[in-house]
Protein backbone atom coordinates (compact mmCIF):
# COMPACT_ATOMS: atom_id res chain seq x y z
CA UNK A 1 35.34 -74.83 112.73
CA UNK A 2 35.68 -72.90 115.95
CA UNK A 3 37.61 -72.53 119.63
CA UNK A 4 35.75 -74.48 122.47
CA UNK A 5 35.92 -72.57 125.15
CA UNK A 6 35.76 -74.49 128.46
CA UNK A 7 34.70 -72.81 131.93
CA UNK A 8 34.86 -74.40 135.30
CA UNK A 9 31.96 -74.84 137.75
CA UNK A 10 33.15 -72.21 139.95
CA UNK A 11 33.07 -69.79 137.24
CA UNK A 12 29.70 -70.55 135.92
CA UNK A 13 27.71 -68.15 137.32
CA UNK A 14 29.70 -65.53 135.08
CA UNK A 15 29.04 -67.10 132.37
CA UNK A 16 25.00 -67.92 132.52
CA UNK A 17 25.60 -71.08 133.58
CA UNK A 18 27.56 -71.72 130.24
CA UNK A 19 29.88 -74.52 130.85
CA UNK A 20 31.23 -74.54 127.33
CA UNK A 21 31.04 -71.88 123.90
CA UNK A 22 32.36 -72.20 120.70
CA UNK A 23 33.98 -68.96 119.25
CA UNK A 24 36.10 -67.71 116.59
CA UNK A 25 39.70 -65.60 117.19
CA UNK A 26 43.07 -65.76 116.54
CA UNK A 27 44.72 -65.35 119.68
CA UNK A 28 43.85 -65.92 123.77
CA UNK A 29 42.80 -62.01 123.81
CA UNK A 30 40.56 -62.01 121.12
CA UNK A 31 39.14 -65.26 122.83
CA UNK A 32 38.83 -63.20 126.00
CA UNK A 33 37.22 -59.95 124.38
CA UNK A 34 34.32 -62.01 123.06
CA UNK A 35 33.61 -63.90 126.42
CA UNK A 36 33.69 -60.94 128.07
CA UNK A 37 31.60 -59.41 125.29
CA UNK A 38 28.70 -61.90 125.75
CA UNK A 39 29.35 -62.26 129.58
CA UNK A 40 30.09 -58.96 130.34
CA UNK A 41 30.24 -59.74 134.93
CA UNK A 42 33.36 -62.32 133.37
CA UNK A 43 35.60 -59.13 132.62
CA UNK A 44 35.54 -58.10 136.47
CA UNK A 45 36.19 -62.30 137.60
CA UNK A 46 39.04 -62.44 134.44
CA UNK A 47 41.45 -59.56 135.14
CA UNK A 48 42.53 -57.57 138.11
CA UNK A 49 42.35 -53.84 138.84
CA UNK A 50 44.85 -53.34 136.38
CA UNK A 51 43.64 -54.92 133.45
CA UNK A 52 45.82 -57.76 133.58
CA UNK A 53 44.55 -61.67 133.71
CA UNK A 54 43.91 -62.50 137.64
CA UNK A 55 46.49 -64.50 139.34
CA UNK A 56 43.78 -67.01 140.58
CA UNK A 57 42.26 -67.99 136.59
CA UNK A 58 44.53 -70.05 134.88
CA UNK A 59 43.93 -70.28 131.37
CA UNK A 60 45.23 -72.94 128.81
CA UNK A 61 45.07 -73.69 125.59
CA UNK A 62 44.90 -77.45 124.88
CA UNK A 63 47.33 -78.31 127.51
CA UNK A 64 49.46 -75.60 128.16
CA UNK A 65 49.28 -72.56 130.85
CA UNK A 66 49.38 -69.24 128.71
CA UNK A 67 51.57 -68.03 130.90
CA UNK A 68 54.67 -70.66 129.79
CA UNK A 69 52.95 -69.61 125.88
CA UNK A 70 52.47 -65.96 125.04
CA UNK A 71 50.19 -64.73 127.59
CA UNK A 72 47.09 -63.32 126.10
CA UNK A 73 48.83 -63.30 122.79
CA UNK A 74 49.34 -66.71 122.83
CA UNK A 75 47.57 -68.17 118.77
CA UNK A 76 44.74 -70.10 119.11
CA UNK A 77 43.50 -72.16 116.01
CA UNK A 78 40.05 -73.69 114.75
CA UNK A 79 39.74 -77.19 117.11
CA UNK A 80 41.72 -75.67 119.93
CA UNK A 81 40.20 -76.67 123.15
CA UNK A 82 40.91 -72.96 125.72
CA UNK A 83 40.39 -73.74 129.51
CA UNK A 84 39.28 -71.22 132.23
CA UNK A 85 40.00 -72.77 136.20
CA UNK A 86 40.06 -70.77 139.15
CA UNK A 87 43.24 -71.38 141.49
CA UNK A 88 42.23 -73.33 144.14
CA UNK A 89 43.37 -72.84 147.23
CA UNK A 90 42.88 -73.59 151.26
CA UNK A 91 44.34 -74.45 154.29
């Protein structure tokens, strides 16, 4: 089995137009290393300046925010379902 891996339509054109993958990896950051591996223009829309996940991409993992788990070392297992969504924002 593997990690589905589940981008939204605003990040699609970082990913070739790849709405979902299936990978292998043990945690969010070895999740993130291989997307950005194969989609290597997703490593400048994932994390800021400073190497750290962008404020405006939430990622979860089934249905919790990473950032109420363990960040990017938050455990992923086979049949997990990992989200990427843009904030969205206006006014």
């Amino acid at each position: 089995m593997a990690i589905n891996v589940h981008f939204s339509t605003p990040l699609l054109k970082s990913t070739d137009n790849n709405s979902e993958i299936s990978l292998k990896g043990d945690t969010v950051k070895e999740v993130n290393d291989l997307i950005c591996k194969r989609f290597p223009n997703f490593h400048s829309v994932l994390y800021d300046m400073e190497g750290k996940i962008s404020k405006v991409i939430n990622i979860y993992v089934n249905d919790n925010d990473i950032r109420t788990l363990e960040g990017e070392n938050t455990s992923v297992n086979d049949g997990d379902e990992v989200y990427f969504i843009p904030t969205i924002s206006g006014g």
